[in-house]
PDB file of N, CA and C in Angstrom:
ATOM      1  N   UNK A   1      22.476   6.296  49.642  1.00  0.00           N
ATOM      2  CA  UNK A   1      23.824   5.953  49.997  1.00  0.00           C
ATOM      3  C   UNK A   1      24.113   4.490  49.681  1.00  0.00           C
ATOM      4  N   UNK A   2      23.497   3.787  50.121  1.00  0.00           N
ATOM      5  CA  UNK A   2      23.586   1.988  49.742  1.00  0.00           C
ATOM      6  C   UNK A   2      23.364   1.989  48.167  1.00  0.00           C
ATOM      7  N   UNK A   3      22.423   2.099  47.884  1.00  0.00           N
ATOM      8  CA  UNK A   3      22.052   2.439  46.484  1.00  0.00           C
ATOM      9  C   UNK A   3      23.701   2.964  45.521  1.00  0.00           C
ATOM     10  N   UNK A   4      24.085   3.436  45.694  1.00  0.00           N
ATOM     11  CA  UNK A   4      25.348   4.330  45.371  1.00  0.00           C
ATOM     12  C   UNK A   4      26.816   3.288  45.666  1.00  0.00           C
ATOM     13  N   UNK A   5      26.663   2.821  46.844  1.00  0.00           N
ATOM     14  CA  UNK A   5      27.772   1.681  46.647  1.00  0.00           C
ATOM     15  C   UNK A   5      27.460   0.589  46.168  1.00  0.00           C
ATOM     16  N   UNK A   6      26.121   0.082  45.972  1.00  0.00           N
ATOM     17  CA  UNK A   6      26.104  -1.390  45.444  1.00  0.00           C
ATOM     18  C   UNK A   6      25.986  -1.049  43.891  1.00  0.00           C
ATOM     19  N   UNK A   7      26.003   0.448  43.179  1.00  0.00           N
ATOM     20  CA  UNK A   7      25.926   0.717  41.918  1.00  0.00           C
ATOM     21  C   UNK A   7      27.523   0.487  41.833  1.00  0.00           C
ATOM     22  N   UNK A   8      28.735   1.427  42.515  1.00  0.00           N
ATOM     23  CA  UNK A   8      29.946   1.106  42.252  1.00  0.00           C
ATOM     24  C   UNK A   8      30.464  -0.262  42.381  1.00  0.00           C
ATOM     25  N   UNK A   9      30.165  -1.176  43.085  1.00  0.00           N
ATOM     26  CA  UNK A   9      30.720  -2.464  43.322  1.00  0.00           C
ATOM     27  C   UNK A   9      30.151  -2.902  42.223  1.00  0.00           C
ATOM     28  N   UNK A  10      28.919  -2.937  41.740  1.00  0.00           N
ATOM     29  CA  UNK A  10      28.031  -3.652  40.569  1.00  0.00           C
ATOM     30  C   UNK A  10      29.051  -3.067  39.234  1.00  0.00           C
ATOM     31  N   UNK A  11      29.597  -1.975  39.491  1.00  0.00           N
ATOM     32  CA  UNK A  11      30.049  -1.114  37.773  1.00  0.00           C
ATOM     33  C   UNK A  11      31.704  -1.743  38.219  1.00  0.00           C
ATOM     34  N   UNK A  12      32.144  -1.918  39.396  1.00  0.00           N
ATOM     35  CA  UNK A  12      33.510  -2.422  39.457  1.00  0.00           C
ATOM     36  C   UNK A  12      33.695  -3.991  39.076  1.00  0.00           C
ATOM     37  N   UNK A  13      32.628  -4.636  39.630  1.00  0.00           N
ATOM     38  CA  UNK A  13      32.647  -6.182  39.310  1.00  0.00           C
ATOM     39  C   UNK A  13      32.965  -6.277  37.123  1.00  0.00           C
ATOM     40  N   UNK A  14      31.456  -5.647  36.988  1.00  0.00           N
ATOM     41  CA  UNK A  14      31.152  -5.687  35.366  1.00  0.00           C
ATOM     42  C   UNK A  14      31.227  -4.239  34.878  1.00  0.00           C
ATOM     43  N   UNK A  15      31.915  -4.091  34.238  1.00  0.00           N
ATOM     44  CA  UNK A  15      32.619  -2.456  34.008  1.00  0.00           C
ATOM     45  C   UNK A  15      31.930  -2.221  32.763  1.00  0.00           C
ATOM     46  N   UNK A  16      31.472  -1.147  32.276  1.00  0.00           N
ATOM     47  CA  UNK A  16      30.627  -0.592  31.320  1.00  0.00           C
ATOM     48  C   UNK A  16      28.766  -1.469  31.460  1.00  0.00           C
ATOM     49  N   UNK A  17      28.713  -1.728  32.156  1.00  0.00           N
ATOM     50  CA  UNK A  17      27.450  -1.965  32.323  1.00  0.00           C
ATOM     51  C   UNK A  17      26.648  -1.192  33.378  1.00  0.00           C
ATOM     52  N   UNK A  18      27.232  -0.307  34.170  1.00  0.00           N
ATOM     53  CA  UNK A  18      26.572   0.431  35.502  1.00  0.00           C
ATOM     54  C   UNK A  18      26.198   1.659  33.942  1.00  0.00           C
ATOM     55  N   UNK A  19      25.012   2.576  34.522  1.00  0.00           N
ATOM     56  CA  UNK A  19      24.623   3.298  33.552  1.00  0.00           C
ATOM     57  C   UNK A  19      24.331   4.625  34.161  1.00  0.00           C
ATOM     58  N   UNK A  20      24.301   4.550  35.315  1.00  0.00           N
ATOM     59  CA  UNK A  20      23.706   5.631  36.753  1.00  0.00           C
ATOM     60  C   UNK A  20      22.406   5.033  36.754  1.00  0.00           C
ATOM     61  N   UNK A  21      22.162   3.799  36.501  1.00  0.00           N
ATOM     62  CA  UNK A  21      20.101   3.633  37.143  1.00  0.00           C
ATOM     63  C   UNK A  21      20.008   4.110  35.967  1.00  0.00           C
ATOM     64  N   UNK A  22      19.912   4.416  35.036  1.00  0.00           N
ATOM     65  CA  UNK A  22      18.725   4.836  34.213  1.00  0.00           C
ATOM     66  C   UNK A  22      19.203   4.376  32.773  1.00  0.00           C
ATOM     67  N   UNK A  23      18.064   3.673  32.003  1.00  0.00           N
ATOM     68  CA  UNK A  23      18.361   2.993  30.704  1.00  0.00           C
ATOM     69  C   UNK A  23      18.041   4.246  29.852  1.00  0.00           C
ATOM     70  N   UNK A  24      18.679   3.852  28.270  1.00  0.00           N
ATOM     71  CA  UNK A  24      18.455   4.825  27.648  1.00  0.00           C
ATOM     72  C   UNK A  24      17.739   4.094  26.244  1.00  0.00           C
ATOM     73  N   UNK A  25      16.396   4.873  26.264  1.00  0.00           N
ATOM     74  CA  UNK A  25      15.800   3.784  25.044  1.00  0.00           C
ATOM     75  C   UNK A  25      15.583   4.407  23.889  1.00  0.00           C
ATOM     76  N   UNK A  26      15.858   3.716  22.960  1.00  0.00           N
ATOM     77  CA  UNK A  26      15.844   4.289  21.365  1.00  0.00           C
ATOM     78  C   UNK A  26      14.178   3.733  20.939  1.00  0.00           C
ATOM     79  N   UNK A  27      13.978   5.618  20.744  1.00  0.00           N
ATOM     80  CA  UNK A  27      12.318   5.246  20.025  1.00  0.00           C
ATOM     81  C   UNK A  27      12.228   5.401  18.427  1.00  0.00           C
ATOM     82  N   UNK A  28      11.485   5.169  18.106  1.00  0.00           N
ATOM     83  CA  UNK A  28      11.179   5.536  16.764  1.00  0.00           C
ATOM     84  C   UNK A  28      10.027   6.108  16.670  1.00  0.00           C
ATOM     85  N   UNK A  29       9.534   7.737  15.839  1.00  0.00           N
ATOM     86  CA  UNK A  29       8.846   8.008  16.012  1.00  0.00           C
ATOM     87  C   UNK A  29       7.940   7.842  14.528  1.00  0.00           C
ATOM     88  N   UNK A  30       7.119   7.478  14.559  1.00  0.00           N
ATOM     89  CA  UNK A  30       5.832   7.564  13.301  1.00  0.00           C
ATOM     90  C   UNK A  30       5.305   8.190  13.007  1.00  0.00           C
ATOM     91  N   UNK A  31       4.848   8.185  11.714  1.00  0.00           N
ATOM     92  CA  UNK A  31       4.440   9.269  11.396  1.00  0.00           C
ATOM     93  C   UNK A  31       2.764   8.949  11.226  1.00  0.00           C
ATOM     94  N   UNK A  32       1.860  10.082  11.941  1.00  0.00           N
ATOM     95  CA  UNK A  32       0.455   9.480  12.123  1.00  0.00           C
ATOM     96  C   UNK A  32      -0.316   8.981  10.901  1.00  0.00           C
ATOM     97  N   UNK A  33      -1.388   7.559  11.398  1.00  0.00           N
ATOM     98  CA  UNK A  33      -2.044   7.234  10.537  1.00  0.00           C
ATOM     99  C   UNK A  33      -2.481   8.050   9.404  1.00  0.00           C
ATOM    100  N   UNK A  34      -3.260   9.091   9.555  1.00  0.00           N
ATOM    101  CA  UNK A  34      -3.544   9.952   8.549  1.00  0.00           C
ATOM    102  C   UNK A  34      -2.594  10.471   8.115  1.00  0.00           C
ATOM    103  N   UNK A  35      -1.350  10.714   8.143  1.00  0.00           N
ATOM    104  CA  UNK A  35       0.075  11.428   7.669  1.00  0.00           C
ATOM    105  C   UNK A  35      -0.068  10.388   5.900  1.00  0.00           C
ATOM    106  N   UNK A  36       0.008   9.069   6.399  1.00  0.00           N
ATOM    107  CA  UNK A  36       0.065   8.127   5.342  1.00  0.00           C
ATOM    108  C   UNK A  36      -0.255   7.999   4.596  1.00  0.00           C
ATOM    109  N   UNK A  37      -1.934   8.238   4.244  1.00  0.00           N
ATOM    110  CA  UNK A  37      -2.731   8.003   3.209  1.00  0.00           C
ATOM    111  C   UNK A  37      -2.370   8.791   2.324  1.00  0.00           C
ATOM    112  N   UNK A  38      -2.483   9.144   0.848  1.00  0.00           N
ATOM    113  CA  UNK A  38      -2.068   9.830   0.016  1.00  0.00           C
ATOM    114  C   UNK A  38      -3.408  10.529  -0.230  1.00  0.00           C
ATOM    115  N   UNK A  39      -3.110  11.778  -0.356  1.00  0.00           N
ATOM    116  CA  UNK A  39      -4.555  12.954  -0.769  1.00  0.00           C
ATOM    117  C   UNK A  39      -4.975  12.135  -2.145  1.00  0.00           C
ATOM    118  N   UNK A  40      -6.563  11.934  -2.220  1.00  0.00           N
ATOM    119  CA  UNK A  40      -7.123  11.281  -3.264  1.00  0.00           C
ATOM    120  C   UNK A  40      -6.821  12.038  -4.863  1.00  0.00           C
ATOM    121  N   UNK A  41      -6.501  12.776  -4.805  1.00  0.00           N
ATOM    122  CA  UNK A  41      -6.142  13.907  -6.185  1.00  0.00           C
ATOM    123  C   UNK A  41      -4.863  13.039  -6.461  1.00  0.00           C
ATOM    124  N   UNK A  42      -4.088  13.217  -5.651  1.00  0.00           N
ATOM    125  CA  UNK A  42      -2.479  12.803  -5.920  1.00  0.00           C
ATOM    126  C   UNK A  42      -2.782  11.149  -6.377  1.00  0.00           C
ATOM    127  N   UNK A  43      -3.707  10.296  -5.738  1.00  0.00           N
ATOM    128  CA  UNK A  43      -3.886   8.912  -6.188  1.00  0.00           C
ATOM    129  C   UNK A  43      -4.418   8.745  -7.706  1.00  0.00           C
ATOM    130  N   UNK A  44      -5.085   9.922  -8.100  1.00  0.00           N
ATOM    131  CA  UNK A  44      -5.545   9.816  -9.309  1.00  0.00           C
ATOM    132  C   UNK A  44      -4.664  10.561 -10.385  1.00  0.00           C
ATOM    133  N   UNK A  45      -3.667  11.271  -9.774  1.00  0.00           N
ATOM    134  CA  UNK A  45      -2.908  11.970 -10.715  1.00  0.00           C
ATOM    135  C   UNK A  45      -1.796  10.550 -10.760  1.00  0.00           C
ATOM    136  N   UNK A  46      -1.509  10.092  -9.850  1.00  0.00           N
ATOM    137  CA  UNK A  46      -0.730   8.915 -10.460  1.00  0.00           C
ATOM    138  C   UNK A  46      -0.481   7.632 -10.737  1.00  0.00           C
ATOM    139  N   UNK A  47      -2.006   7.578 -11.382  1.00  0.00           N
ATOM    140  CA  UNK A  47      -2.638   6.610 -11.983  1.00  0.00           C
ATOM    141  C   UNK A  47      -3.390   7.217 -13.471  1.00  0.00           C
ATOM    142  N   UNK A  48      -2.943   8.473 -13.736  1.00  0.00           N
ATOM    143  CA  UNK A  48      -3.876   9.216 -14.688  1.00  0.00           C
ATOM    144  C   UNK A  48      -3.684   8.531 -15.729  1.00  0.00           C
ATOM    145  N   UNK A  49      -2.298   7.534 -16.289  1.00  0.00           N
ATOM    146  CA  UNK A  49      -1.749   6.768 -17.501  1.00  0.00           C
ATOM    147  C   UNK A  49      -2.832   5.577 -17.262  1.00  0.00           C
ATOM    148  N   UNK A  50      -3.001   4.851 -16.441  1.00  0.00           N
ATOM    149  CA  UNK A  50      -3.792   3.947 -16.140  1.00  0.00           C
ATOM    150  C   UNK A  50      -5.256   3.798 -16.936  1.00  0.00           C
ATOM    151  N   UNK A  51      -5.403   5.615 -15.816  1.00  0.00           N
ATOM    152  CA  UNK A  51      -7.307   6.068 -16.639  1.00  0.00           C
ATOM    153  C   UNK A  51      -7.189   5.948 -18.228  1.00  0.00           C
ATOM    154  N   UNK A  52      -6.432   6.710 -18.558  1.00  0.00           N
ATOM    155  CA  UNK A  52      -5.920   7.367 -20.157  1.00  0.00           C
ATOM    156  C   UNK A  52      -6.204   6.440 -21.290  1.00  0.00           C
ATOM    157  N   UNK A  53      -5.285   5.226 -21.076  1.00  0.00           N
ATOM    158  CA  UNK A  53      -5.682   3.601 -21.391  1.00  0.00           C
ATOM    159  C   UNK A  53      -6.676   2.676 -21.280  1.00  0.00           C
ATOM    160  N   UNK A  54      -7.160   3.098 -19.954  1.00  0.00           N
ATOM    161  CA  UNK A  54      -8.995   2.287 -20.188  1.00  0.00           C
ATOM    162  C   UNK A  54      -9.829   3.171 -20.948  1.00  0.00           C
ATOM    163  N   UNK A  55      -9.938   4.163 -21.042  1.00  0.00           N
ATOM    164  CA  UNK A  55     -10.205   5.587 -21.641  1.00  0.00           C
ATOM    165  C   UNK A  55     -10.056   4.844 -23.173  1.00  0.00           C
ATOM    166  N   UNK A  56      -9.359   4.927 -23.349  1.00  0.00           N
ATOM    167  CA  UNK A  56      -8.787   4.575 -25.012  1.00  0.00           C
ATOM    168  C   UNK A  56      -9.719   3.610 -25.517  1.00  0.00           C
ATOM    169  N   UNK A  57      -9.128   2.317 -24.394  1.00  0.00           N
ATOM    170  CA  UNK A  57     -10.276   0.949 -24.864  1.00  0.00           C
ATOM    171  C   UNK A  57     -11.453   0.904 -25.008  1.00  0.00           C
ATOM    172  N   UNK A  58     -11.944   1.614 -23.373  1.00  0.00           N
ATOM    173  CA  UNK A  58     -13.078   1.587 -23.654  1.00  0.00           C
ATOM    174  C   UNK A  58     -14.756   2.262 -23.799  1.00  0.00           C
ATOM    175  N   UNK A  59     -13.846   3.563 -24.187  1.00  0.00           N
ATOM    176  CA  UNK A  59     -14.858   4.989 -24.392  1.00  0.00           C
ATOM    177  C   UNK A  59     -13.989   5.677 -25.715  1.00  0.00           C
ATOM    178  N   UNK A  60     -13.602   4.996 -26.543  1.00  0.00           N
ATOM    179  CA  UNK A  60     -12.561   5.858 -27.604  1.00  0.00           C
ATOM    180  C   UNK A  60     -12.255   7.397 -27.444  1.00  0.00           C
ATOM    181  N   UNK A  61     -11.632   6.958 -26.373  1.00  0.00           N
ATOM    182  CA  UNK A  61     -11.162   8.181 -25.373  1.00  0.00           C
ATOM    183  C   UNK A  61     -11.918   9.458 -24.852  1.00  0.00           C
ATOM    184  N   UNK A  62     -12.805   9.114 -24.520  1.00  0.00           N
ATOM    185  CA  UNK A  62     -13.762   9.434 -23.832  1.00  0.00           C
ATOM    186  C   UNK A  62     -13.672   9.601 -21.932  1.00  0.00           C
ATOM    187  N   UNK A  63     -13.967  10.259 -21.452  1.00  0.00           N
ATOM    188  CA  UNK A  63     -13.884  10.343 -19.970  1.00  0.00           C
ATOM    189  C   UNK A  63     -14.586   8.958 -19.837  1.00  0.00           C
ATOM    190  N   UNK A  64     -14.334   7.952 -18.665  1.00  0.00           N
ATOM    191  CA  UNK A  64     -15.418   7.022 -18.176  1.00  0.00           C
ATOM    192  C   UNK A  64     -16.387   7.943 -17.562  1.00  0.00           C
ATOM    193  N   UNK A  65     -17.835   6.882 -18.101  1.00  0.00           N
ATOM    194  CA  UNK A  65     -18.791   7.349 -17.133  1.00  0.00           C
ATOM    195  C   UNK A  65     -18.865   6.756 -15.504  1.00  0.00           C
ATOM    196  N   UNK A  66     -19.849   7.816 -14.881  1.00  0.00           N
ATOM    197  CA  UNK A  66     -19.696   6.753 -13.654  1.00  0.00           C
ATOM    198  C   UNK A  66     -20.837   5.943 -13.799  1.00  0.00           C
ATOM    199  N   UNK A  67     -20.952   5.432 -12.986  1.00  0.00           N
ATOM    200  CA  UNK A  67     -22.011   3.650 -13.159  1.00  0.00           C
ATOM    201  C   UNK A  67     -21.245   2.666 -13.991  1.00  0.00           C
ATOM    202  N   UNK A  68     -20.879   2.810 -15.288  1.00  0.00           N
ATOM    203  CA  UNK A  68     -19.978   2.179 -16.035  1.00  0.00           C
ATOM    204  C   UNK A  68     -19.338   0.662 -15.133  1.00  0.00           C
ATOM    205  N   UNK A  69     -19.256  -0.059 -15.766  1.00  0.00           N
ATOM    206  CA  UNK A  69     -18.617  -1.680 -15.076  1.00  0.00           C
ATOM    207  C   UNK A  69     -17.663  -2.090 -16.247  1.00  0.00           C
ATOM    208  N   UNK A  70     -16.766  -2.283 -15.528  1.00  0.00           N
ATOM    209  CA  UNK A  70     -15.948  -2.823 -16.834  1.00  0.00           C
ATOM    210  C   UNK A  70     -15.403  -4.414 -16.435  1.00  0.00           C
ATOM    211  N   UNK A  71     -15.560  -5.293 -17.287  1.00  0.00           N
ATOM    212  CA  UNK A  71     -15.346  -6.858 -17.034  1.00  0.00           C
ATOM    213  C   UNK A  71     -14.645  -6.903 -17.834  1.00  0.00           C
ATOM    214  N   UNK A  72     -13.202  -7.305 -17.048  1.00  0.00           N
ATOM    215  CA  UNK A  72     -12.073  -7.661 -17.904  1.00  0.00           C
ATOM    216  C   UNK A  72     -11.106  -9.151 -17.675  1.00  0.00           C
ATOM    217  N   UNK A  73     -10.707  -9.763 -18.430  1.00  0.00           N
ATOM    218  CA  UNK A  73      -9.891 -11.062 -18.236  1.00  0.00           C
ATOM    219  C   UNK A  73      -8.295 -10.334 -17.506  1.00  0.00           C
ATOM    220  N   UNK A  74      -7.511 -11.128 -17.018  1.00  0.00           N
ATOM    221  CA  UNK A  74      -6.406 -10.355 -16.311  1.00  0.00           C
ATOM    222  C   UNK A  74      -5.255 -10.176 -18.008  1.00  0.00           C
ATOM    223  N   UNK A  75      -5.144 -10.971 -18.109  1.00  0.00           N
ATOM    224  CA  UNK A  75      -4.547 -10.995 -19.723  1.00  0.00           C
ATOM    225  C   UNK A  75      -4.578  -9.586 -20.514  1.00  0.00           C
ATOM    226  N   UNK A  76      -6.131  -9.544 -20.830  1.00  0.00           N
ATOM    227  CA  UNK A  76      -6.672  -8.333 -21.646  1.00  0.00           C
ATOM    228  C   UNK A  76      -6.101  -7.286 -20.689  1.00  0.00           C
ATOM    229  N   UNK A  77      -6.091  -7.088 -19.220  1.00  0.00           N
ATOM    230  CA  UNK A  77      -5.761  -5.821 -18.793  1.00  0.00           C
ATOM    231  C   UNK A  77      -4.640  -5.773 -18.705  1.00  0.00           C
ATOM    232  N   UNK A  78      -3.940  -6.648 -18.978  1.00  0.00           N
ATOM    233  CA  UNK A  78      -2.194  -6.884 -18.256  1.00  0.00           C
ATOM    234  C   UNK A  78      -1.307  -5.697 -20.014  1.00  0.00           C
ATOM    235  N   UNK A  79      -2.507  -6.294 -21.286  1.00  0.00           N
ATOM    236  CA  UNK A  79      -2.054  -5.487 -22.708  1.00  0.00           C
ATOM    237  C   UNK A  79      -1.874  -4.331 -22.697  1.00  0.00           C
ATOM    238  N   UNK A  80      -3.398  -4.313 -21.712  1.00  0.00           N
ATOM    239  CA  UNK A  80      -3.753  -2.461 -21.896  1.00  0.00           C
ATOM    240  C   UNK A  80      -2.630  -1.404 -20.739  1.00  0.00           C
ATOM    241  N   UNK A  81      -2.948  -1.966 -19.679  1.00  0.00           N
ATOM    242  CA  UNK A  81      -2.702  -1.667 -18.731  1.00  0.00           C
ATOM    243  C   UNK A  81      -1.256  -2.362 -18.030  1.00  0.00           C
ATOM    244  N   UNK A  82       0.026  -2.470 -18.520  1.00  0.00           N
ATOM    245  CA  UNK A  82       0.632  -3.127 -18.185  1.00  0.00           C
ATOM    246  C   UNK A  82       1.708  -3.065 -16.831  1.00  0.00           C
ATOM    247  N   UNK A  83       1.695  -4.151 -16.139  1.00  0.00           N
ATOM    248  CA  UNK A  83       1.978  -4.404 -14.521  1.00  0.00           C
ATOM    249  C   UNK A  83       3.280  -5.003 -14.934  1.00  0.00           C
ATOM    250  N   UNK A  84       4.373  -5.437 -13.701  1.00  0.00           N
ATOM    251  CA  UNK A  84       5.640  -6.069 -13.105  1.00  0.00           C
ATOM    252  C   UNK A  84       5.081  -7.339 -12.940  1.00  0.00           C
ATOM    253  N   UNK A  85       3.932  -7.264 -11.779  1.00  0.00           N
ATOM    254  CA  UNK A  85       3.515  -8.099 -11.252  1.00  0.00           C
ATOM    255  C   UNK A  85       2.455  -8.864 -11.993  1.00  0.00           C
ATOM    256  N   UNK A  86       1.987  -9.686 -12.499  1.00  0.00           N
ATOM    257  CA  UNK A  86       0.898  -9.944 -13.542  1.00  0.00           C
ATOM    258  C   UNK A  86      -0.135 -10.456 -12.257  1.00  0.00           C
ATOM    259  N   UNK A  87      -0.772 -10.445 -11.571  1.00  0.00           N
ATOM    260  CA  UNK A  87      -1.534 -10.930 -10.570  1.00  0.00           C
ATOM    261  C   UNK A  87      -2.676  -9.786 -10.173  1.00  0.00           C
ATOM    262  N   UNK A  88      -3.680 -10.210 -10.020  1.00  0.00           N
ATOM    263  CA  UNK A  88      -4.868  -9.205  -9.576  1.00  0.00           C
ATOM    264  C   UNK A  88      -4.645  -7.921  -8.459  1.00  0.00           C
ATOM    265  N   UNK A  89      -4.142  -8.551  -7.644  1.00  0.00           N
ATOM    266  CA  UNK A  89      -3.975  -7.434  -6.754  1.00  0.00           C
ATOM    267  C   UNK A  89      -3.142  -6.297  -7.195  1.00  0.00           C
ATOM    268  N   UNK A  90      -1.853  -6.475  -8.386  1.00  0.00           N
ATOM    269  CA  UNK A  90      -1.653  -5.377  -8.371  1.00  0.00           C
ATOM    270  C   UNK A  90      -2.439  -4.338  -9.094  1.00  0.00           C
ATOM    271  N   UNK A  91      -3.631  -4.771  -9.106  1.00  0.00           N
ATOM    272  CA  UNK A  91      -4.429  -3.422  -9.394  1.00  0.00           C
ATOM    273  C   UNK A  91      -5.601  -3.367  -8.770  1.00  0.00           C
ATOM    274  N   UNK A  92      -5.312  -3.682  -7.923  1.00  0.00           N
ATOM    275  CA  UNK A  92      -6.180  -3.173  -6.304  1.00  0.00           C
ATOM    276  C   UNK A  92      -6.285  -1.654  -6.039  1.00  0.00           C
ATOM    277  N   UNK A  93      -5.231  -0.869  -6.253  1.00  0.00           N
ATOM    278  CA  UNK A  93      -5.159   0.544  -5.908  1.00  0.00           C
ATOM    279  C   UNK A  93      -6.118   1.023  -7.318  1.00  0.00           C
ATOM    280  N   UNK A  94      -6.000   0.708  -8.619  1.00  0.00           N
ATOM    281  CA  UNK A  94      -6.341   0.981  -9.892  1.00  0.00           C
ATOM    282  C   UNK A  94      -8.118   0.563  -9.136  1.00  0.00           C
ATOM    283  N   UNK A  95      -8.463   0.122  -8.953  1.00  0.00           N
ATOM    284  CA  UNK A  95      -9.745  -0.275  -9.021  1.00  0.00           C
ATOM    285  C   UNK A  95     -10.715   0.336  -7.694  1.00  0.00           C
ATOM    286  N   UNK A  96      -9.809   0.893  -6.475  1.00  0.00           N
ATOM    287  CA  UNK A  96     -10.297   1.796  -5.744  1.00  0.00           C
ATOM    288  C   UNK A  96     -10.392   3.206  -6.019  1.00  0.00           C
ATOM    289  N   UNK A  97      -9.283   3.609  -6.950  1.00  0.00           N
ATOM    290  CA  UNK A  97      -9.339   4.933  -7.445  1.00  0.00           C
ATOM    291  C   UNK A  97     -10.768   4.861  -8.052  1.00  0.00           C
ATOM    292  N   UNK A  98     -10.758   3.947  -9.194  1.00  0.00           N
ATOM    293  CA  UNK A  98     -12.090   4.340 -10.381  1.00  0.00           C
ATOM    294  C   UNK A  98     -13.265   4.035  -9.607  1.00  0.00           C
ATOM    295  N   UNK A  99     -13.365   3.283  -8.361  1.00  0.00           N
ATOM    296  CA  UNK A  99     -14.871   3.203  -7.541  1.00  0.00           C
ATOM    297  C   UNK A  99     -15.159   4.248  -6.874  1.00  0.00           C
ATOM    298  N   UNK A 100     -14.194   4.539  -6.216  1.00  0.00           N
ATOM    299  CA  UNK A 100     -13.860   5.910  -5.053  1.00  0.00           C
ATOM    300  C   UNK A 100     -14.542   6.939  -6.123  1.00  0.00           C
ATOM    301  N   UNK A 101     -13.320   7.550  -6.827  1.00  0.00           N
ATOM    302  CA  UNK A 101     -13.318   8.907  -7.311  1.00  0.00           C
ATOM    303  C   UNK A 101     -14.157   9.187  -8.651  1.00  0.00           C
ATOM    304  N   UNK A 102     -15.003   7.922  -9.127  1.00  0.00           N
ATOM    305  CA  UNK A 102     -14.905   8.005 -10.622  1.00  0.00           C
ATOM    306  C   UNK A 102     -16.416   7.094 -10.455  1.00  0.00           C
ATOM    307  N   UNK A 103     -16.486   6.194  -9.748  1.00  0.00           N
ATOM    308  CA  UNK A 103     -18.105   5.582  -9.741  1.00  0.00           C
ATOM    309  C   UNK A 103     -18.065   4.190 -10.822  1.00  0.00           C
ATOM    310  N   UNK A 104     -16.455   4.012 -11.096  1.00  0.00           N
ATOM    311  CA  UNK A 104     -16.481   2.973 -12.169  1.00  0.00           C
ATOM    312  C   UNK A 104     -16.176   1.809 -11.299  1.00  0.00           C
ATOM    313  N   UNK A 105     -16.708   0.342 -11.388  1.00  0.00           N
ATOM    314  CA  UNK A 105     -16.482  -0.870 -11.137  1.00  0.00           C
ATOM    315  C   UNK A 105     -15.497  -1.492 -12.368  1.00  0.00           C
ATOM    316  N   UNK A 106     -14.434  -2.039 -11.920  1.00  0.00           N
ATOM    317  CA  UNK A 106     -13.546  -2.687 -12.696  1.00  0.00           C
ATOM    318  C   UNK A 106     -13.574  -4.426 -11.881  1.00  0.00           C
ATOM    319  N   UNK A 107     -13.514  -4.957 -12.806  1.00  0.00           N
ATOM    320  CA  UNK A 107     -13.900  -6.827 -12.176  1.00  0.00           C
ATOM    321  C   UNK A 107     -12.854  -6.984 -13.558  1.00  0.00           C
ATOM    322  N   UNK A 108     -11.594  -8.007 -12.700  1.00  0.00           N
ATOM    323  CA  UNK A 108     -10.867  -8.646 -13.542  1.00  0.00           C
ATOM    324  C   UNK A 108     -11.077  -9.764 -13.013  1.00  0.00           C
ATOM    325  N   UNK A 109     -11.366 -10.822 -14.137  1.00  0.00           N
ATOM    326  CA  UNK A 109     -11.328 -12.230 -14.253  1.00  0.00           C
ATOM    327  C   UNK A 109      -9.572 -13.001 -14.254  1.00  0.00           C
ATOM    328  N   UNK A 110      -9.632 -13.789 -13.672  1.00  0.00           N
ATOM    329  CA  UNK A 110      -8.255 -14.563 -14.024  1.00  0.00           C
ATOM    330  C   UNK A 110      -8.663 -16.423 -14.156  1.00  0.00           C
ATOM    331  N   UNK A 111      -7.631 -17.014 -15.042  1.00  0.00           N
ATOM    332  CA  UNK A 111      -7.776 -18.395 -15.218  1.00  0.00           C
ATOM    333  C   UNK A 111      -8.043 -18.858 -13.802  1.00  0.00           C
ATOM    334  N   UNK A 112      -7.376 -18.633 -12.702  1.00  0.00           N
ATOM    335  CA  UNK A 112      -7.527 -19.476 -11.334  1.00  0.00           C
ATOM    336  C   UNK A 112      -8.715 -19.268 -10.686  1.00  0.00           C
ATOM    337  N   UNK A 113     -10.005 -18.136 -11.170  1.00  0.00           N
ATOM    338  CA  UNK A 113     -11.012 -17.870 -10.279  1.00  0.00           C
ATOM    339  C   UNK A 113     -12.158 -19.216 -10.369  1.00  0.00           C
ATOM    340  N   UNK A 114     -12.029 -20.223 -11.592  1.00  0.00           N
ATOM    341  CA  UNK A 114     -13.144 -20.605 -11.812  1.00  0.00           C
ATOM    342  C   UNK A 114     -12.316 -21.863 -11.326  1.00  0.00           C
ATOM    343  N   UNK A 115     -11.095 -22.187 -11.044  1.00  0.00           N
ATOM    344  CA  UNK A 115     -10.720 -23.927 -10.509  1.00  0.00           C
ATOM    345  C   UNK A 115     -11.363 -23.966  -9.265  1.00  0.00           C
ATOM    346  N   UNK A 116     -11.258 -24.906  -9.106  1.00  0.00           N
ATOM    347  CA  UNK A 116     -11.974 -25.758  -7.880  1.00  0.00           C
ATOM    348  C   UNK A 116     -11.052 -26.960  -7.567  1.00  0.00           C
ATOM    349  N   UNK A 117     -10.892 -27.239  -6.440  1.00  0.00           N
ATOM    350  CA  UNK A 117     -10.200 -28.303  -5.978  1.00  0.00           C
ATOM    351  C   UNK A 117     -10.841 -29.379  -5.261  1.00  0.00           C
ATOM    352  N   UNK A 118     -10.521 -30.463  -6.123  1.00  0.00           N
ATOM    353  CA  UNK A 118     -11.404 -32.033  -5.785  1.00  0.00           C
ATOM    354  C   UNK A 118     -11.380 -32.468  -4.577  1.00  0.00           C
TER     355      UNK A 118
END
């Protein structure tokens, strides 16, 4: 009963702010961790242009083997393999596919790995 008039006096003082007691909260729902990851098939199917091209270079189109290491300058891969982004990481995903699924090590070199700062 008190409860009930100090809600009307509270909604009469400041009008659209009484709610009946109870807030109403906006959730967002997510979608689960594992929802996210992409099935490893689908990561390699769309990167298959990627394989196709190291393939070319460096097995004259040949499947890679696994064990295989490939040491590349970022330059040389940026020809073969060409990115938006010219920077190592964007082929971070490229280089987990071929370790993951394929047993290949890819090591790109770039001009900034060997500076040093005085």
């Amino acid at each position: 009963m008190m409860y009930q008039l100090l809600q009307s006096m509270f909604s009469s003082i400041f009008p659209g702010t009484a709610d009946s007691g109870q807030r109403k909260e906006k959730r967002t729902i997510l979608p689960a961790a594992h929802e996210k990851r992409v099935n490893s098939a689908t990561s390699v199917d769309s990167i298959a242009e990627d394989i196709k091209r190291l393939e070319e270079a460096f097995s004259n189109g040949q499947p890679l083997e696994s064990g295989m290491e490939i040491n590349i300058t970022l330059q040389e891969l940026l020809r073969i393999v060409p990115r938006n982004r010219p920077r190592k990481d964007a082929y971070r995903h490229l280089q987990r596919v071929l370790k993951d699924e394929m047993g290949v090590i890819l090591t790109i070199k770039s001009r900034k790995d060997g500076k040093k700062k005085d």
